[in-house]
Protein backbone atom coordinates (compact mmCIF):
# COMPACT_ATOMS: atom_id res chain seq x y z
CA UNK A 1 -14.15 12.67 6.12
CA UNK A 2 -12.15 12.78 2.92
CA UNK A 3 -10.59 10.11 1.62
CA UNK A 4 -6.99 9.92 -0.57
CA UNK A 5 -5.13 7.91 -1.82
CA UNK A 6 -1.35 8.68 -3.19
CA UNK A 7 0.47 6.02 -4.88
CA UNK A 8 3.79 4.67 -4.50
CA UNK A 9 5.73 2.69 -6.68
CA UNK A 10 9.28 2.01 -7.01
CA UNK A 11 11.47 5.24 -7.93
CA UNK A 12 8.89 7.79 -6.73
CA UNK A 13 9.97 11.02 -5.55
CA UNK A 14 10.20 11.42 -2.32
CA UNK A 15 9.16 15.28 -1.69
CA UNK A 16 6.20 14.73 -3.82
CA UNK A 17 4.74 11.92 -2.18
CA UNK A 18 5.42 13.27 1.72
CA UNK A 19 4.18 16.89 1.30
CA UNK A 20 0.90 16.00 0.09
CA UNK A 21 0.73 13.03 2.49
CA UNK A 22 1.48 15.55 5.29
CA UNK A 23 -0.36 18.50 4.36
CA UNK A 24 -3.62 16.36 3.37
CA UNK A 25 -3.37 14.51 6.89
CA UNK A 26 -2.83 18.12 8.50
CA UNK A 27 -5.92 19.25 7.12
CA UNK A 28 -7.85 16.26 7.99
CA UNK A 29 -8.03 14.32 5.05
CA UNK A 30 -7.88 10.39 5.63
CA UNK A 31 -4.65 9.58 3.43
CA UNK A 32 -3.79 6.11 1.89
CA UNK A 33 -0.43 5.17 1.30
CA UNK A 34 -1.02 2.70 -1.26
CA UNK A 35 1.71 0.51 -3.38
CA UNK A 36 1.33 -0.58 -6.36
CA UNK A 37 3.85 -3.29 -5.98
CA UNK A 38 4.26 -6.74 -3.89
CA UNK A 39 5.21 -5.65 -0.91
CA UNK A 40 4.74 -2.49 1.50
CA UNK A 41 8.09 -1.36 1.62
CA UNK A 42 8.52 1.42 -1.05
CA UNK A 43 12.51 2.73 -2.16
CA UNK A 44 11.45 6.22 -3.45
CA UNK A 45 14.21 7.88 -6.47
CA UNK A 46 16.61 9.21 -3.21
CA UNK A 47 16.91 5.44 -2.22
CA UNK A 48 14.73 6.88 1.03
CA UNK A 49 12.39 3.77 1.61
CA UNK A 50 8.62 4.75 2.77
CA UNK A 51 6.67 2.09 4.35
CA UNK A 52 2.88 2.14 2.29
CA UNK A 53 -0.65 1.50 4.69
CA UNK A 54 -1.81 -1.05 2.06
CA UNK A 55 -0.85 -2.82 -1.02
CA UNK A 56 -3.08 -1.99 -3.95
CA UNK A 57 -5.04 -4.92 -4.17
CA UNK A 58 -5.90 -4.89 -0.48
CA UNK A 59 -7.66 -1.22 -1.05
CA UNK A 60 -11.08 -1.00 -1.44
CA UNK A 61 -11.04 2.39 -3.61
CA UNK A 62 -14.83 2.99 -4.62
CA UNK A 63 -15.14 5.61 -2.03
CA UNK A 64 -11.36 7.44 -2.66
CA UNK A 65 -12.25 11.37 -2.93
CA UNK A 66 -8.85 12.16 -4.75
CA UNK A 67 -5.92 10.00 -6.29
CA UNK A 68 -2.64 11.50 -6.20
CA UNK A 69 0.26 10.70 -8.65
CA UNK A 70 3.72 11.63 -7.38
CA UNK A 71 6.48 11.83 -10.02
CA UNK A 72 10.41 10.66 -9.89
CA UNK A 73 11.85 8.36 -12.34
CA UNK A 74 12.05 5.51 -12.58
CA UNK A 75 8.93 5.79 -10.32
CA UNK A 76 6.59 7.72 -12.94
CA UNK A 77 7.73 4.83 -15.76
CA UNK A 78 6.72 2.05 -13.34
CA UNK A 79 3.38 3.80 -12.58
CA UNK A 80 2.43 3.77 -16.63
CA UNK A 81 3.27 0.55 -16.40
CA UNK A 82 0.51 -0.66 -13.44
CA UNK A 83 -2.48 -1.77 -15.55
CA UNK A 84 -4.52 -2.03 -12.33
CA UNK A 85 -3.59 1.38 -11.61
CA UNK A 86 -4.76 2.67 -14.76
CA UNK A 87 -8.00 0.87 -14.78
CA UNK A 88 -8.89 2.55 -11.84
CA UNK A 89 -7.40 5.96 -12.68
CA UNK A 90 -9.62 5.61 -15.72
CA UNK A 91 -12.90 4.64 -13.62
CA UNK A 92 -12.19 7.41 -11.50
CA UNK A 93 -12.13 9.88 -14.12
CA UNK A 94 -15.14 8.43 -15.65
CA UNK A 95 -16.90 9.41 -12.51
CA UNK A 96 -15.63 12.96 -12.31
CA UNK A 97 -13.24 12.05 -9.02
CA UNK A 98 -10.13 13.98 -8.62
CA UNK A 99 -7.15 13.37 -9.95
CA UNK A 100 -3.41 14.71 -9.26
CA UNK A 101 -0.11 14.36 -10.55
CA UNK A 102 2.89 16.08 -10.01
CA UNK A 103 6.64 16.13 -12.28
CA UNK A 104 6.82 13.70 -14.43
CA UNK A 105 3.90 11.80 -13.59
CA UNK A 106 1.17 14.10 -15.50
CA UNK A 107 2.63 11.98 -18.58
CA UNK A 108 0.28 8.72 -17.09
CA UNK A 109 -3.00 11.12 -17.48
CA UNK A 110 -1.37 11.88 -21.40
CA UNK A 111 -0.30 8.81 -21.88
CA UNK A 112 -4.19 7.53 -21.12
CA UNK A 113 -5.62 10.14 -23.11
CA UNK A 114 -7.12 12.01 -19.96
CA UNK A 115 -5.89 15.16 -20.73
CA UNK A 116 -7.16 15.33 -24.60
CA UNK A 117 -8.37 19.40 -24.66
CA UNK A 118 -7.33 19.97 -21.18
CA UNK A 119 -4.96 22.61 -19.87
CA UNK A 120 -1.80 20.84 -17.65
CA UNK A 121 1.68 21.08 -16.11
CA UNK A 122 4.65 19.18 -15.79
CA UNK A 123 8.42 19.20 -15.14
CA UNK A 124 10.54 20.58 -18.09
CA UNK A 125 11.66 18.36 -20.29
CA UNK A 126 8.50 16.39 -19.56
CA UNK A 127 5.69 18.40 -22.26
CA UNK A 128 5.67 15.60 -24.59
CA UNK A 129 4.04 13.26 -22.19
CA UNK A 130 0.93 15.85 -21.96
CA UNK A 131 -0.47 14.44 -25.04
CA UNK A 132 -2.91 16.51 -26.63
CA UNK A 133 -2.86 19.15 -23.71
CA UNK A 134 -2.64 22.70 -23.52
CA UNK A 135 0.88 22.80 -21.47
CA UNK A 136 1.44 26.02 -18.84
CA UNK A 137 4.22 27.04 -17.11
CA UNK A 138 2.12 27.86 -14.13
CA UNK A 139 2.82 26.13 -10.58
CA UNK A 140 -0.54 24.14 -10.39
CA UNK A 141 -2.83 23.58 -12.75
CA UNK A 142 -6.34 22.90 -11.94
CA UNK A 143 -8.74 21.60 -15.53
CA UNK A 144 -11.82 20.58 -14.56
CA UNK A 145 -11.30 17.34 -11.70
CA UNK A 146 -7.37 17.04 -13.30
CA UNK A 147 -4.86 18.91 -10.65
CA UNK A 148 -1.09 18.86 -12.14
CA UNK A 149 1.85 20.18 -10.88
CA UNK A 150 5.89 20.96 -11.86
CA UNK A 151 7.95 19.36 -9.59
CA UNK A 152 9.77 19.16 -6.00
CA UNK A 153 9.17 22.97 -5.69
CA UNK A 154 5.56 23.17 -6.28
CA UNK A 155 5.22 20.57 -3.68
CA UNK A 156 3.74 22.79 -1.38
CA UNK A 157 1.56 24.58 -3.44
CA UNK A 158 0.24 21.20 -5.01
CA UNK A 159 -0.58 20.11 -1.65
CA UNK A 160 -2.39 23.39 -0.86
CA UNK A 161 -4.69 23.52 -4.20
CA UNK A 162 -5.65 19.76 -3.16
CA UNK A 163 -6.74 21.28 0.01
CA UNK A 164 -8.53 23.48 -1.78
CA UNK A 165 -10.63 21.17 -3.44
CA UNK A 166 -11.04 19.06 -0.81
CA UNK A 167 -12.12 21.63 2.01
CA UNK A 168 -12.48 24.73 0.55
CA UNK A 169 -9.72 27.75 0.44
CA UNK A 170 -10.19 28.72 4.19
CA UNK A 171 -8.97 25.45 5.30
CA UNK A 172 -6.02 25.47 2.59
CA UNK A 173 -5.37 29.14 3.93
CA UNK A 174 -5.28 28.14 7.44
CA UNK A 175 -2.49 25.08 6.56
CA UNK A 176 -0.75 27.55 4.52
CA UNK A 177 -0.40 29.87 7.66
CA UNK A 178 0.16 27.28 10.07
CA UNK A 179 3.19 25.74 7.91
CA UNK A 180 4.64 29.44 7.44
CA UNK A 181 4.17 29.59 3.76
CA UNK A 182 4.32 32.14 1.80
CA UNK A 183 3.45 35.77 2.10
């Protein structure tokens, strides 16, 4: 089984968090819930309050197949601002595990230095947190084990390319179909 973990933390958007957590689940993915604050009880940018599995230092991540990033503000400041949460982003990426972040939130992976040479996308107004990226306008971009995305609109195709890597297209093509997506 694959194992994710998304990460909430206080001011996260609530579309970006949800589709991938529903999507992932739908294709059989073992999804975390994980915050990165004191307590379970997550208010996302909407003031819509999400309810996390785990706290982050009850999570045991070694074996985590993907970490997802959802974006909102304040939510995408407060997750630059988790030190534990960037140690482990930057383990993870040491070890070639996926990583995701959609909106705003691509700006942790710049602001790290994880996207140095690497192609990425973000919301508008957001490019100069893709530090030393190549920035596209394109809905998802996939660089290597780095997944961005734009925003609240690309939620659904973010949550389909993560599929993608996780399972293969077939299985993102039969979610796609069995949500109505597209074409």
């Amino acid at each position: 089984m694959k194992k994710v973990s998304i990460f909430l933390a206080p001011g996260f958007e609530e579309v970006e968090a949800l589709t991938p957590i529903d999507l992932l689940r739908r294709a059989g993915a073992q999804v975390t819930i994980v915050s990165v604050q004191a307590e379970k009880a997550v208010t996302g940018s909407h003031q819509i309050t999400v309810e996390a599995d785990t706290l982050f230092e009850d999570m045991d991540f070694e074996d985590q197949d993907l970490l997802i990033l959802p974006g909102g503000q304040p939510g995408t400041n407060n997750l630059k601002a988790c030190q534990k949460l960037r140690s482990l982003l930057a383990d993870a990426d040491k070890k070639g595990k996926l990583l995701a972040a959609i909106c705003a939130a691509p700006a942790v992976f710049g602001d790290m230095g994880l996207l140095k040479g690497k192609k990425a996308t973000c919301y508008p107004g957001c490019e100069e947190g893709l530090v030393e990226a190549e920035y596209l306008t394109e809905r998802v971009v996939t660089d290597g084990n780095l997944i961005t995305s734009r925003g609240v609109g690309t939620a659904i195709p973010f949550a389909l390319s993560l599929i993608e890597q996780l399972f293969g297209k077939e299985k993102s093509e039969e979610i796609r179909k069995s949500i109505i997506y597209g074409h």
